[in-house]
Structures are given as C-alpha cells and as structure tokens.
N, C-alpha and C. Protein backbone atom coordinates (compact mmCIF):
# COMPACT_ATOMS: atom_id res chain seq x y z
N UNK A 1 -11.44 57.23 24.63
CA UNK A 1 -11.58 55.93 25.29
C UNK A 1 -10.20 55.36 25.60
N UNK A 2 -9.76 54.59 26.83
CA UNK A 2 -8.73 54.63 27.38
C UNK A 2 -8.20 53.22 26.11
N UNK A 3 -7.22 52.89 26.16
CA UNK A 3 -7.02 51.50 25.61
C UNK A 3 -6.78 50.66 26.82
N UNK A 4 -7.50 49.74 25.83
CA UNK A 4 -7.13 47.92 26.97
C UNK A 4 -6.01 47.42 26.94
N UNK A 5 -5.11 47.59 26.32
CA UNK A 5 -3.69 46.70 26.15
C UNK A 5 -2.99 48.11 25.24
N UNK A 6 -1.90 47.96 26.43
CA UNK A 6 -0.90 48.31 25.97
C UNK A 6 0.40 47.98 25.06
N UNK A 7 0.77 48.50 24.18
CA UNK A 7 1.69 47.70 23.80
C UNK A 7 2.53 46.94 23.37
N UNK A 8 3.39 46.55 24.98
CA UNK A 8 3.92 45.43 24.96
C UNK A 8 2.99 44.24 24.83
N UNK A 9 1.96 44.55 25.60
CA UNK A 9 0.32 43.35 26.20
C UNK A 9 0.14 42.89 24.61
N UNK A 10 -0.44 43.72 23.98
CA UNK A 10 -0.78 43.76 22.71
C UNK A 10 0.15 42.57 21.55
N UNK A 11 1.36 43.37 21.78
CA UNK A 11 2.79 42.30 20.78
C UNK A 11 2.49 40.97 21.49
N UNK A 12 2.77 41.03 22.66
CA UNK A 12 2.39 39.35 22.98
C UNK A 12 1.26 38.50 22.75
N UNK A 13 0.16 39.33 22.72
CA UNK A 13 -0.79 38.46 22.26
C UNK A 13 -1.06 38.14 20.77
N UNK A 14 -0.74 39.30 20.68
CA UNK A 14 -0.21 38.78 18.82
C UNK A 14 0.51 37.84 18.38
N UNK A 15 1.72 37.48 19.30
CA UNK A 15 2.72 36.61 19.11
C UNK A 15 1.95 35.13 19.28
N UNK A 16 1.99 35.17 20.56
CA UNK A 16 0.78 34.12 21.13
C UNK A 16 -0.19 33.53 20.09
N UNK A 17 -1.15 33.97 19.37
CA UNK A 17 -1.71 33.97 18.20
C UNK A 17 -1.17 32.81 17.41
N UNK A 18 -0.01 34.37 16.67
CA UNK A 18 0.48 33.32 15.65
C UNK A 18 1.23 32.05 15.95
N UNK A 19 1.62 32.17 17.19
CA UNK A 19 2.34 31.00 17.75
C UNK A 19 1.18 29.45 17.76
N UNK A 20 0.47 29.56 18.23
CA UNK A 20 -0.82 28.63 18.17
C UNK A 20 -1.34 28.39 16.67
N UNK A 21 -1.75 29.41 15.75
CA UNK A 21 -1.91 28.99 14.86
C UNK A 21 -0.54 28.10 13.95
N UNK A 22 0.28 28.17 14.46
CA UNK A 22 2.21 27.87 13.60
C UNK A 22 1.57 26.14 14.07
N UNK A 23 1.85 26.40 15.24
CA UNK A 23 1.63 24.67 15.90
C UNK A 23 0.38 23.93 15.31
N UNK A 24 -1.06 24.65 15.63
CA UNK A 24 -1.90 23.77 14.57
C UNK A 24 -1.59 23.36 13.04
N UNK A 25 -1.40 24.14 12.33
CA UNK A 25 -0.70 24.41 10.94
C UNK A 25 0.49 23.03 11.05
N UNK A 26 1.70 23.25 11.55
CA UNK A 26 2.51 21.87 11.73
C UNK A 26 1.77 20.76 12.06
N UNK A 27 1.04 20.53 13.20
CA UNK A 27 0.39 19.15 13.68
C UNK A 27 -0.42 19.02 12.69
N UNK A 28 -1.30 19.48 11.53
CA UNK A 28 -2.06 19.15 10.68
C UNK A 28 -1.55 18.28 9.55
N UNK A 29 -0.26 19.33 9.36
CA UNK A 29 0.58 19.11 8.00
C UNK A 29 1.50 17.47 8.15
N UNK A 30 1.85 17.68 9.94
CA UNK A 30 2.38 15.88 10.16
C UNK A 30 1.36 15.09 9.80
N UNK A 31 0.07 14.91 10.24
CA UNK A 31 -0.76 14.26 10.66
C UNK A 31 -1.50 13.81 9.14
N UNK A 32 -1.01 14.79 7.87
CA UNK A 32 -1.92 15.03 6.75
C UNK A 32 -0.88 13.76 6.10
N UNK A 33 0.22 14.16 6.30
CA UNK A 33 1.27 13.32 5.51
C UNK A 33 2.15 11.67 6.27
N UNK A 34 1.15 11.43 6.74
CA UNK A 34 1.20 10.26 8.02
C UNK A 34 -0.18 9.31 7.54
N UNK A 35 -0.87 9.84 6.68
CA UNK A 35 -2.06 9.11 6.60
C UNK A 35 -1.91 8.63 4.44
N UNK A 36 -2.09 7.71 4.61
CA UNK A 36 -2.11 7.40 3.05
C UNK A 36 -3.78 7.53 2.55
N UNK A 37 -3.38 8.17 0.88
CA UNK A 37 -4.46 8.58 -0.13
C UNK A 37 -5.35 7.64 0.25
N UNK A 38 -6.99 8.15 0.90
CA UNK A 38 -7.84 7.32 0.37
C UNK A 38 -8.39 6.51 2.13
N UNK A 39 -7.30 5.77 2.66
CA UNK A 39 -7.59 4.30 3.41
C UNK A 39 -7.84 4.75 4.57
N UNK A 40 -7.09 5.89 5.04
CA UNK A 40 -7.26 6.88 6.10
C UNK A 40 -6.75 5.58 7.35
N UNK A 41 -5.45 5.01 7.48
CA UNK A 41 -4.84 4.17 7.93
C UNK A 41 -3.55 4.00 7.36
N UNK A 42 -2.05 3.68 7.86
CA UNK A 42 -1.54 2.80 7.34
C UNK A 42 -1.25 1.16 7.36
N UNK A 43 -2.29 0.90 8.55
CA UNK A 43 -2.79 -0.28 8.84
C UNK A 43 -4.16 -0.48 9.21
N UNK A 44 -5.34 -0.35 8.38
CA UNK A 44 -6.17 -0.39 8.85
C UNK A 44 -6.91 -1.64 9.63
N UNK A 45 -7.69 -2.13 10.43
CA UNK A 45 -8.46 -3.07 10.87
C UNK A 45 -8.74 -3.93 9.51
N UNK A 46 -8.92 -5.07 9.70
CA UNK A 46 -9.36 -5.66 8.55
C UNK A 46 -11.08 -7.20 9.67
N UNK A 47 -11.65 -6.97 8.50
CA UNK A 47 -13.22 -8.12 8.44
C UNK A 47 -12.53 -9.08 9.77
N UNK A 48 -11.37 -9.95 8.65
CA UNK A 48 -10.37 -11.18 9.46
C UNK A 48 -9.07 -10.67 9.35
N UNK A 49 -8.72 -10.89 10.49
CA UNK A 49 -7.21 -10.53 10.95
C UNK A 49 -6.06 -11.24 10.77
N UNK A 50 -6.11 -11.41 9.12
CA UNK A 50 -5.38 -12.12 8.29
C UNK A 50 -3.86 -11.92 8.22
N UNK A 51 -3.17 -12.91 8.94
CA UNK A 51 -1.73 -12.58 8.64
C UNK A 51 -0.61 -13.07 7.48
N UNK A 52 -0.52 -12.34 6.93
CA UNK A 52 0.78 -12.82 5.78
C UNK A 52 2.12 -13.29 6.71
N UNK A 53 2.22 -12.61 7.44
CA UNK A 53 3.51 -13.43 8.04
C UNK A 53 3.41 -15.09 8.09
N UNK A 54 1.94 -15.35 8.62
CA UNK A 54 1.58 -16.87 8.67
C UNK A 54 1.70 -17.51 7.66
N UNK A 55 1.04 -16.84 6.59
CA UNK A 55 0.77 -17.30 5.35
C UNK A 55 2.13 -17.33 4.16
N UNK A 56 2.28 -16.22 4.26
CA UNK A 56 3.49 -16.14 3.04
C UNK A 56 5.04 -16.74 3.55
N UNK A 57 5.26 -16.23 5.28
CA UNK A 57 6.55 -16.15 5.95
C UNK A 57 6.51 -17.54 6.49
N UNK A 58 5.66 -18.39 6.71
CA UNK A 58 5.92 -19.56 7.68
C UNK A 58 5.27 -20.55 7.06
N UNK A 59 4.48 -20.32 6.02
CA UNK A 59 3.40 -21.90 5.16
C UNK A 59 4.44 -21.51 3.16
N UNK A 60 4.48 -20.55 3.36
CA UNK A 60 5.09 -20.05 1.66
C UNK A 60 4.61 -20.38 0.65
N UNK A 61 3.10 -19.58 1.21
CA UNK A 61 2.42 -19.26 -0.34
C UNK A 61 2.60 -18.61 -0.79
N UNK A 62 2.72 -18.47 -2.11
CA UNK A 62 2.86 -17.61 -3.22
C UNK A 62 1.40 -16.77 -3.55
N UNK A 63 2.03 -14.98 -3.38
CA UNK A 63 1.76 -13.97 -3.60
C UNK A 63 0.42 -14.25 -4.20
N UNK A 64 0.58 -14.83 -5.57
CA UNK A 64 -0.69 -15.47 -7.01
C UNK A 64 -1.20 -16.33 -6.97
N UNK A 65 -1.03 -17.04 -5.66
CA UNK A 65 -1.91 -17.89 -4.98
C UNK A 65 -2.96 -17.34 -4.73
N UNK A 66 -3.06 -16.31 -4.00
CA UNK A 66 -4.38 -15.05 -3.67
C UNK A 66 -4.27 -14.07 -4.56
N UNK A 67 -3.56 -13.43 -4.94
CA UNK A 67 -3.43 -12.71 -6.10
C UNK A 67 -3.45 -12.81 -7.18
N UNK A 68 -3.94 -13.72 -7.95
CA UNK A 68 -4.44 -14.34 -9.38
C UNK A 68 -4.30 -13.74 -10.14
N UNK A 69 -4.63 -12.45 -10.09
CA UNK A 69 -4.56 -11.77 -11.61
C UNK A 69 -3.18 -10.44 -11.89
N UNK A 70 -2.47 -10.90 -10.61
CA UNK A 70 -1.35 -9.79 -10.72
C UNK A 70 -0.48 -9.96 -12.10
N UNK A 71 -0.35 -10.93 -12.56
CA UNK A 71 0.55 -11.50 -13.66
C UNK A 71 -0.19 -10.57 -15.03
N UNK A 72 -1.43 -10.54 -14.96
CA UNK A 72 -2.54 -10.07 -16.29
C UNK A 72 -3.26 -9.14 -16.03
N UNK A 73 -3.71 -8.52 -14.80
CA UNK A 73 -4.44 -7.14 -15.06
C UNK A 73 -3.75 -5.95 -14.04
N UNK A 74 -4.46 -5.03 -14.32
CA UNK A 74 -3.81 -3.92 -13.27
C UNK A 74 -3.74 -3.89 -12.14
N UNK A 75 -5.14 -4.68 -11.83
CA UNK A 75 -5.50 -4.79 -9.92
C UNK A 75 -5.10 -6.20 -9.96
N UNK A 76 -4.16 -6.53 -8.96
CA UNK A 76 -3.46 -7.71 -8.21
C UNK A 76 -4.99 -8.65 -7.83
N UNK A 77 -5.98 -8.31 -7.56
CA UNK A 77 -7.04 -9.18 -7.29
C UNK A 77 -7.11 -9.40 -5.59
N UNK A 78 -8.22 -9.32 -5.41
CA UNK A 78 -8.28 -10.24 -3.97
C UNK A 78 -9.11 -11.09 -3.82
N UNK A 79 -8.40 -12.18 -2.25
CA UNK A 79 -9.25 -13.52 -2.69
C UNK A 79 -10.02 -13.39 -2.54
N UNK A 80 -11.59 -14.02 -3.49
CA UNK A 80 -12.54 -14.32 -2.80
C UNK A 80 -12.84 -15.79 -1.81
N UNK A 81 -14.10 -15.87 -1.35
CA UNK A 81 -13.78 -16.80 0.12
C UNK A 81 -13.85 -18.04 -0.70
N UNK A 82 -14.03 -18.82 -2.12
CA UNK A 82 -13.74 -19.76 -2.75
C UNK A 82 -11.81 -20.08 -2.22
N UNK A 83 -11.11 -19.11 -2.46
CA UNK A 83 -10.17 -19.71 -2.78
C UNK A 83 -9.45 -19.67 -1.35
N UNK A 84 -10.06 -18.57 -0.45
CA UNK A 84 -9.59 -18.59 0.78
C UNK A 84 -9.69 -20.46 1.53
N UNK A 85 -11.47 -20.38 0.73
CA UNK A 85 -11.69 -21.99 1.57
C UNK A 85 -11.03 -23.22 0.71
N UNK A 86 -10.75 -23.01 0.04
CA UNK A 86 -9.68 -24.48 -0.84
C UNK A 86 -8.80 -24.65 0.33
N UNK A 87 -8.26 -24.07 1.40
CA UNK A 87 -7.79 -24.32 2.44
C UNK A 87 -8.63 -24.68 3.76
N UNK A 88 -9.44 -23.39 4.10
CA UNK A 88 -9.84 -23.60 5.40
C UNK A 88 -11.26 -24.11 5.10
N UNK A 89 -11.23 -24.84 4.66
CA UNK A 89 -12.50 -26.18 4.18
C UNK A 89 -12.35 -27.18 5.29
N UNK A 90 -10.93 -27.14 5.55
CA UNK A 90 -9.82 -28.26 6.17
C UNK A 90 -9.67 -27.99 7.20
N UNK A 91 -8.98 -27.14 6.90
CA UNK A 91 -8.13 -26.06 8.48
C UNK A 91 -8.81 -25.04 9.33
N UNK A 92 -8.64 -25.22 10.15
CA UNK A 92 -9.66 -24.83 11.05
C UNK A 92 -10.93 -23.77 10.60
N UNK A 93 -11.49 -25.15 9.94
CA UNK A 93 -13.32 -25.15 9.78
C UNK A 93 -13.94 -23.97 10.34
N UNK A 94 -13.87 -24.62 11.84
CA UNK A 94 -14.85 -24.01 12.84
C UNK A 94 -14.41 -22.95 13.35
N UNK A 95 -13.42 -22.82 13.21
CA UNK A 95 -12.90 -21.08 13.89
C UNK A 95 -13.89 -19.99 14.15
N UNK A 96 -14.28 -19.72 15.08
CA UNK A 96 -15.43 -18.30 15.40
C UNK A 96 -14.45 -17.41 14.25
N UNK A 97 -13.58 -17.23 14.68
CA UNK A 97 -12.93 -16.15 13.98
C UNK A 97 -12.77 -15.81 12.29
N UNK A 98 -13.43 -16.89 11.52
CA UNK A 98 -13.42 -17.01 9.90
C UNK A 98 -14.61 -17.44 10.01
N UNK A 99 -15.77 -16.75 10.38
CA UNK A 99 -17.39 -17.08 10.64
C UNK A 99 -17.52 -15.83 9.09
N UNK A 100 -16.58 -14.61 9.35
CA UNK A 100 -16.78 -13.73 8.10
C UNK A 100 -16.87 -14.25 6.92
N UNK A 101 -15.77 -15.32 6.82
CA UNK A 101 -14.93 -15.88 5.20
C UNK A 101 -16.40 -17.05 5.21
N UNK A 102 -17.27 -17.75 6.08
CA UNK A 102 -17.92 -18.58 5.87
C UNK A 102 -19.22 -17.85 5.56
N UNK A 103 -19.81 -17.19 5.87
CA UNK A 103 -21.06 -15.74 5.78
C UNK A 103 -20.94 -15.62 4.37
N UNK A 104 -19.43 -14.99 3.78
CA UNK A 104 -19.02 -14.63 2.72
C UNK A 104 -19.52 -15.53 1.69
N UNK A 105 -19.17 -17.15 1.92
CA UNK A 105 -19.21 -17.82 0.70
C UNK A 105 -20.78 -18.25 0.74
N UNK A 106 -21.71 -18.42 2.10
CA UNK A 106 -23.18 -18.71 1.62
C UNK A 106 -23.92 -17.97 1.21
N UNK A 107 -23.40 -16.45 1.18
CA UNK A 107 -24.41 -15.74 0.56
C UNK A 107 -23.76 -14.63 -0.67
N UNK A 108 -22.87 -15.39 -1.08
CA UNK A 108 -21.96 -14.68 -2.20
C UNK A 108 -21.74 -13.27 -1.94
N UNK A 109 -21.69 -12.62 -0.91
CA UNK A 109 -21.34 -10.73 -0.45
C UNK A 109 -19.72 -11.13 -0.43
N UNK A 110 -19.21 -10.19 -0.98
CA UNK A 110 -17.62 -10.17 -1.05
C UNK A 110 -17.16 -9.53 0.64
N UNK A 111 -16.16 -10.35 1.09
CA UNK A 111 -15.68 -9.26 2.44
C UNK A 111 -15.03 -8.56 2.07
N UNK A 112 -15.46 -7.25 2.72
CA UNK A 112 -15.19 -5.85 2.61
C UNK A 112 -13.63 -5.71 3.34
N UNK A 113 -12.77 -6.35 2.73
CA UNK A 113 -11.30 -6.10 3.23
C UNK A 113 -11.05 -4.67 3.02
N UNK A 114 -10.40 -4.14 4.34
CA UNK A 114 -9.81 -2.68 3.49
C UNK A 114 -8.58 -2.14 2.77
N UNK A 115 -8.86 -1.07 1.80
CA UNK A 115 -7.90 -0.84 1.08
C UNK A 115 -6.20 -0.66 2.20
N UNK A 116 -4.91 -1.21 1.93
CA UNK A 116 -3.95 -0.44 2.52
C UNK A 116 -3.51 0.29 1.46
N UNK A 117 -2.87 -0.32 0.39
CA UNK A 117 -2.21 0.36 -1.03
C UNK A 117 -3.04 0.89 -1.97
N UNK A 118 -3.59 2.04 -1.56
CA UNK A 118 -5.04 2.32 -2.33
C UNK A 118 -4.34 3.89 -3.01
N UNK A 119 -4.39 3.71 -4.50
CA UNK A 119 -4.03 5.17 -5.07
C UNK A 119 -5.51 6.07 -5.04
N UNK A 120 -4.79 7.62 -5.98
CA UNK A 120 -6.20 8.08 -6.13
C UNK A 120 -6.59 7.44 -7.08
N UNK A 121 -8.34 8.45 -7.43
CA UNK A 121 -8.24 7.95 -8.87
C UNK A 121 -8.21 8.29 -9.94
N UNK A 122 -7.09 9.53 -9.62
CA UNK A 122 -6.51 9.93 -11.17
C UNK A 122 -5.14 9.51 -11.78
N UNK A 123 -4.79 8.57 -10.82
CA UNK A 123 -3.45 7.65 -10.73
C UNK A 123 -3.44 6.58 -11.57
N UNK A 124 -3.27 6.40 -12.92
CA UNK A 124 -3.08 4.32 -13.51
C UNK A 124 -2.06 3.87 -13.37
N UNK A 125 -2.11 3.07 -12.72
CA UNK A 125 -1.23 1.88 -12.16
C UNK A 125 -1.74 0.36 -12.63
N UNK A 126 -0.52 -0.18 -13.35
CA UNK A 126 -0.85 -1.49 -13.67
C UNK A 126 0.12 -2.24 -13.03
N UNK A 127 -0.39 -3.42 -12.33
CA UNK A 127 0.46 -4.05 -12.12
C UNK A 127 1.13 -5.38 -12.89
N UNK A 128 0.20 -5.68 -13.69
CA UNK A 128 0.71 -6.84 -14.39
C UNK A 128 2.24 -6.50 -15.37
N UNK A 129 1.90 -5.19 -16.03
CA UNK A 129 3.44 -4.42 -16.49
C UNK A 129 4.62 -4.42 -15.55
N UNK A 130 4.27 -4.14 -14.08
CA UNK A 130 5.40 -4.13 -13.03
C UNK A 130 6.21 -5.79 -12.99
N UNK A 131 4.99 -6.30 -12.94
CA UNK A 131 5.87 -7.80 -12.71
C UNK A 131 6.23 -8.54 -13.86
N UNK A 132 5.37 -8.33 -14.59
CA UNK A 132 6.26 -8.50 -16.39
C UNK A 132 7.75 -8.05 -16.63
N UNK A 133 8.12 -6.77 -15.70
CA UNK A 133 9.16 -6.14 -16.09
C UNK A 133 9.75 -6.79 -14.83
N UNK A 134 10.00 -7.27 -13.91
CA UNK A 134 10.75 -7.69 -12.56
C UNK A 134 10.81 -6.90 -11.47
N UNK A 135 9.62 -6.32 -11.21
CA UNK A 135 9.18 -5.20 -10.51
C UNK A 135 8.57 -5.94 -8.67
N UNK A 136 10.05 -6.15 -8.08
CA UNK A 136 9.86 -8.14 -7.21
C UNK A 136 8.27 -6.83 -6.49
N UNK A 137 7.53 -7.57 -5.23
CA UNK A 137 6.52 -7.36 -4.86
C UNK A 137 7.28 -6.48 -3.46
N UNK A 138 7.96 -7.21 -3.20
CA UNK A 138 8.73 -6.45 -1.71
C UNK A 138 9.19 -5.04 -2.46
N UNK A 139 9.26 -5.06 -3.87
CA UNK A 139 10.06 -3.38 -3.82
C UNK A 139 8.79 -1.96 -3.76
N UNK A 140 7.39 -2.54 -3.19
CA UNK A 140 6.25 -1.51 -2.94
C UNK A 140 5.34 -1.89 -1.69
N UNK A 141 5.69 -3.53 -1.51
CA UNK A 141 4.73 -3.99 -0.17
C UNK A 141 5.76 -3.95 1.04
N UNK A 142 7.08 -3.94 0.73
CA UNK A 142 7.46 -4.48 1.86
C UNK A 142 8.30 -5.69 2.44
N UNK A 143 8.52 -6.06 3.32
CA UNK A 143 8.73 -7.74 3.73
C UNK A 143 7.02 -8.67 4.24
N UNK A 144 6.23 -8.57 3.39
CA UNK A 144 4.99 -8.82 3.77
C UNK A 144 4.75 -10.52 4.52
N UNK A 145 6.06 -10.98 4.42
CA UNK A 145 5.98 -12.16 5.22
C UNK A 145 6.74 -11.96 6.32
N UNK A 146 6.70 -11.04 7.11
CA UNK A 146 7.14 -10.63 8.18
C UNK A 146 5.64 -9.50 9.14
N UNK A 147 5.06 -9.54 7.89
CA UNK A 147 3.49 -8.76 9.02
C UNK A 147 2.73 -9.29 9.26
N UNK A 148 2.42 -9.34 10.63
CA UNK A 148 1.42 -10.02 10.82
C UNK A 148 -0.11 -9.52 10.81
N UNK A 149 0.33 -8.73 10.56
CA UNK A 149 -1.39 -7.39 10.10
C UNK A 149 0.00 -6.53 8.39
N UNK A 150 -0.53 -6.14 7.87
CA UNK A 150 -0.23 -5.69 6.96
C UNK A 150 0.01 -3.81 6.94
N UNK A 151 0.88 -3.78 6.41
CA UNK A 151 0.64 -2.15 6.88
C UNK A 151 1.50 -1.61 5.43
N UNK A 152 1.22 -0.31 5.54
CA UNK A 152 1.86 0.06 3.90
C UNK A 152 3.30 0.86 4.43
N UNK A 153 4.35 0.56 3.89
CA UNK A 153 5.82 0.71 3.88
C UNK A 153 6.61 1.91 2.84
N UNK A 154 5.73 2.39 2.08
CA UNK A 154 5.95 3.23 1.17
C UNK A 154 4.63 4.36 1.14
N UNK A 155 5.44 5.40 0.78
CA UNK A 155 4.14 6.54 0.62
C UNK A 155 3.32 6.44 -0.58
N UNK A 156 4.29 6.07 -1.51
CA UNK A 156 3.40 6.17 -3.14
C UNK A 156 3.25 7.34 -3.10
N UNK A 157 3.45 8.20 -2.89
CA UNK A 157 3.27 9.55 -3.50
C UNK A 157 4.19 9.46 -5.03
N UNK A 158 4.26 10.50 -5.46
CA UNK A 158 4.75 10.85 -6.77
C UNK A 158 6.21 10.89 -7.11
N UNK A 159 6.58 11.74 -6.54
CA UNK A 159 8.12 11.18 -6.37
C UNK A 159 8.81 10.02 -6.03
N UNK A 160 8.00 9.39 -5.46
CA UNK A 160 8.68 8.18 -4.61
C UNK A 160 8.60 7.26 -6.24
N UNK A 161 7.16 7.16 -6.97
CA UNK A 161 7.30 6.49 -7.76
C UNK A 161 8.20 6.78 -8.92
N UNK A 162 8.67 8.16 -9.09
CA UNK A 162 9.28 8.63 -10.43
C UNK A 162 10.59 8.13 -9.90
N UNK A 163 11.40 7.84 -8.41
CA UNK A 163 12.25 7.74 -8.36
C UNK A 163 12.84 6.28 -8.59
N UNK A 164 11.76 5.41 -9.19
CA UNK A 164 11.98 4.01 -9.83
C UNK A 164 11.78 4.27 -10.96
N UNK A 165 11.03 5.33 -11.44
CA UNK A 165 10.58 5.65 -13.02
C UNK A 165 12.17 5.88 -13.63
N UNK A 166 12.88 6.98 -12.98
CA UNK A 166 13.69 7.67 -13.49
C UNK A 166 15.28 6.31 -13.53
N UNK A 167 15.02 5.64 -12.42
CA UNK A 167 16.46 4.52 -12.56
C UNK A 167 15.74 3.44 -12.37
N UNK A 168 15.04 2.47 -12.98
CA UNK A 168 14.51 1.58 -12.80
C UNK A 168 15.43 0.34 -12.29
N UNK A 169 16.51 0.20 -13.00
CA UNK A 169 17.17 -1.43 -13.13
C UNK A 169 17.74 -1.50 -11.73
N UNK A 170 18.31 -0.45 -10.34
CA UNK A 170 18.32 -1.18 -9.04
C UNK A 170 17.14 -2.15 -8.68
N UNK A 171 15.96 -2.17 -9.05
CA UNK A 171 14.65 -2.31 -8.53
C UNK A 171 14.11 -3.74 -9.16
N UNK A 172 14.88 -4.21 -10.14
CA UNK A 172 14.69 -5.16 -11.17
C UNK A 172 14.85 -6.28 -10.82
N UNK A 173 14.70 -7.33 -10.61
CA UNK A 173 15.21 -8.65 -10.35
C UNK A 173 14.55 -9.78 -11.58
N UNK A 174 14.81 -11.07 -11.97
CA UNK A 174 14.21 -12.03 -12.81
C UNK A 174 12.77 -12.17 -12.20
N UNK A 175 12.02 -11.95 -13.14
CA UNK A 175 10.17 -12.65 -13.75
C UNK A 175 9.89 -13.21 -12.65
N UNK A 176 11.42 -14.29 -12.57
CA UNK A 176 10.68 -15.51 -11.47
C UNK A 176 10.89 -15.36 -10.24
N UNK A 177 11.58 -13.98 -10.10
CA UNK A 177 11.71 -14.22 -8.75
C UNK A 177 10.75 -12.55 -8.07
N UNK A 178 9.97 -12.49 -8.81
CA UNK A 178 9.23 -11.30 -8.10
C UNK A 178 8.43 -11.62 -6.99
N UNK A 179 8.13 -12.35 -6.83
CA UNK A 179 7.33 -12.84 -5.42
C UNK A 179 8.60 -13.09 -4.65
N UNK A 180 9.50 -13.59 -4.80
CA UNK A 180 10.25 -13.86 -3.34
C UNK A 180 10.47 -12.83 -2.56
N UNK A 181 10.96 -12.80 -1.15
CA UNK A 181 10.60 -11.56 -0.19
C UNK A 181 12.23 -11.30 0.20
N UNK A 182 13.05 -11.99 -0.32
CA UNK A 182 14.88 -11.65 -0.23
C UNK A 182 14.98 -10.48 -0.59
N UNK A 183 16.48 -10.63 -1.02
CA UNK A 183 17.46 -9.84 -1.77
C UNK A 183 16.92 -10.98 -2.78
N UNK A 184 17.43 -10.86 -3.97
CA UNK A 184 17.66 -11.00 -5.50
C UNK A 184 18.03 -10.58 -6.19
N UNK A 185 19.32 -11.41 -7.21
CA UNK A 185 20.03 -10.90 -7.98
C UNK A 185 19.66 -9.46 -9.07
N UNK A 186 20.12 -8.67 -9.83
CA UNK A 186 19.31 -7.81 -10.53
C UNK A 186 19.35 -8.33 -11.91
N UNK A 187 18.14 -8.13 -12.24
CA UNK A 187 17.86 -8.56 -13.56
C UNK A 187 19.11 -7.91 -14.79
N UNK A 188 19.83 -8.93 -15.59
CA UNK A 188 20.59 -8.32 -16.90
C UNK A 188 19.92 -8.15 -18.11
N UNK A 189 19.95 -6.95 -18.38
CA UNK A 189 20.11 -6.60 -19.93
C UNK A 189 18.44 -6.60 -19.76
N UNK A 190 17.79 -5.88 -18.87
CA UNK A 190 16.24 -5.69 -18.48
C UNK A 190 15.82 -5.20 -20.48
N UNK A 191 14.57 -5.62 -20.67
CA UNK A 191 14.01 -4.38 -21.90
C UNK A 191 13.19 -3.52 -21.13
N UNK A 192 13.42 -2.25 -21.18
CA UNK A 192 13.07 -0.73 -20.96
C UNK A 192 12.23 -0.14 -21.62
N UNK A 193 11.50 0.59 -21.22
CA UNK A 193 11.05 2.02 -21.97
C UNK A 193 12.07 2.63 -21.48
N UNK A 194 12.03 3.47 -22.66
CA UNK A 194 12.84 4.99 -22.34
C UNK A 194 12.85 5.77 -21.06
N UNK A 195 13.43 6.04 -20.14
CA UNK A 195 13.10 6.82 -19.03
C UNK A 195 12.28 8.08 -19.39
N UNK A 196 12.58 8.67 -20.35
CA UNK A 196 11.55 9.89 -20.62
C UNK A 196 9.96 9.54 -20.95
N UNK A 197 10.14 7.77 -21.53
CA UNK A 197 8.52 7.78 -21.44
C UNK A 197 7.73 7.34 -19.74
N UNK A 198 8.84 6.79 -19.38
CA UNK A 198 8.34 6.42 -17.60
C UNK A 198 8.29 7.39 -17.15
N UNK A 199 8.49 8.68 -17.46
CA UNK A 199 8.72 9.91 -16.43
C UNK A 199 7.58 10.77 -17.15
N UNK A 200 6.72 10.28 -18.20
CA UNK A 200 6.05 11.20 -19.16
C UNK A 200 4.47 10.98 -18.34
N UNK A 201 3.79 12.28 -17.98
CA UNK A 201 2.94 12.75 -16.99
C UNK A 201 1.81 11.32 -17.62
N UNK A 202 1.94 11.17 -18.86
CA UNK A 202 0.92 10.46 -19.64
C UNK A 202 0.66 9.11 -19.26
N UNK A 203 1.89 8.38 -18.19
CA UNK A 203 2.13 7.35 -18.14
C UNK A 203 1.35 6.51 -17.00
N UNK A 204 1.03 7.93 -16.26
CA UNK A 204 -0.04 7.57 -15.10
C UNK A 204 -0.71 8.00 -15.05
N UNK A 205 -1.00 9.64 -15.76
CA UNK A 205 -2.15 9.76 -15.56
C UNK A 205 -2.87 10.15 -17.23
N UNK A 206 -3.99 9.19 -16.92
CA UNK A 206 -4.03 8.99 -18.57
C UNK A 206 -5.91 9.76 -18.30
C-alpha cells in the first residue's frame, strides 16, 4: 500500500500538532492562574454595585463599621441589610437600585454578595490574629478606597502568604492604624511567633 505522507508531510504535521497542543496547554495555564480559588472572578458582579471608593475613600467609614467581627473572629463578617440601612433608612431610601438591600431586610434572606477573597477550604485563616498583630487591611485588600467595584489585588496563593509568614515586621503597622488605607509607620518591638511556627504547614492547614 502506497503511503499518504511522505516524510517531510508527515514531520510537519507532527510539528503542527504539537505546536497547537503547546498553545492550548499555555492559554489554559494563563487563564488557570488569572482566576482566583473558588470566585471564578477577580471582580466579580455583585447583588448591589457597592462602592468602597464612595464609602471608605470619600464618606471614611471604617472597615468595622461593616466588618464587625474582624477584630474577634476569623471571617471579617459581612453587612447584613440592618446595618447597611442604619444609613440608607435616610439616604437615598428610594433608590431602584438598593430595592435588593430593602427585599433583604423584609424577608430576612441574606444578599448573596459574592465571594472576591475567597480561600480554599483546606486553608485557616483568621483574621482577627492578623489585625491583633498590625496586619493594616490594605496589606491583602489593596487601596480599597480607591475601588469603585472591588477586585482582589493579591493572589493568596501560598507563597505569597509565607512571604509575610517568613518576614513579617515590613507588613506591621500599630493596632490602630490597620484600617487606614496610607503608608504607616511600622510597628516597634511587634510580639511574634517564631517564624518557624508561621511557616509551620500546621499553621494553616489544620
């Protein structure tokens, strides 16, 4: 039986091949590491199109204003529409556009905000330890009074976090000033764990 490809015909299409599969393989591998654990966004859509720039950057509320429990538990908390409306009780009431946050509070269903900073869940992360220790909020969110949609600024992958594990005190600033969205001085004479216990596999994943 005669052959169909000769060859040279043959090497090229082989090449060809692997050439296409090289490029899918890369565009996957960008596309895999472009998307954060979990949210499948680094800005996803949100219920209400809530801006911190408004809120934090131009009115200067404080972080634990909506975040209540960042000071004491692991999850920072989100608002529910009680505390959203201690404001917009007032401020624009009638807005079509906070018809969600009003839905929300007559029939007690929480709005389904979506995750941006969402670990897995074989990851423990506390945050009340971070800000206990001067762990300011801009050194994992960002300048979050500068977004006007929110978007995540850090990968959180593993390294990224060991590389605060391993030198913590650039990252440090005073208790009181972890919510501010500056520069800030660095905290002196921080109390530490040991870097070998911040770097100890046990520490996150428990």
């Amino acid at each position: 039986m005669a052959q169909v490809f000769h060859a040279p015909a043959l090497l090229a299409l082989k090449l060809a091949g692997l050439a296409m599969v090289l490029v899918i393989a890369v565009a996957w591998v960008t596309l895999y590491k472009a998307l954060p654990a979990h949210s499948g966004a680094l800005s996803p859509p949100q219920p209400i199109p809530f801006s911190h720039k408004h809120h934090v950057g131009d009115d200067g509320i404080d972080c634990r204003y909506c975040h209540w429990s960042v000071e004491k538990s692991s999850f920072a908390g989100i608002p529910s529409a009680q505390v959203c409306l201690t404001c917009h009780s007032q401020l624009f009431s009638d807005a079509s556009i906070l018809e969600p946050l009003r839905q929300s509070a007559r029939t007690g269903k929480p709005i389904a905000w979506a995750r941006v900073h969402d670990l897995p869940d074989f990851v423990y992360f506390d945050h009340s330890i971070h800000v206990a220790k001067g762990v300011g909020c801009v050194e994992c969110h960002g300048r979050v009074d500068r977004m006007p949609r929110i978007e995540r600024v850090a990968s959180l992958e593993m390294q990224w976090c060991l590389g605060c594990h391993r030198d913590p005190a650039p990252h440090l600033r005073p208790p009181s000033l972890v919510t501010y969205m500056g520069p800030a001085p660095r905290q002196e004479n921080p109390r530490l764990h040991s870097t070998r216990r911040l770097t100890d596999c046990s520490t996150c994943h428990r």
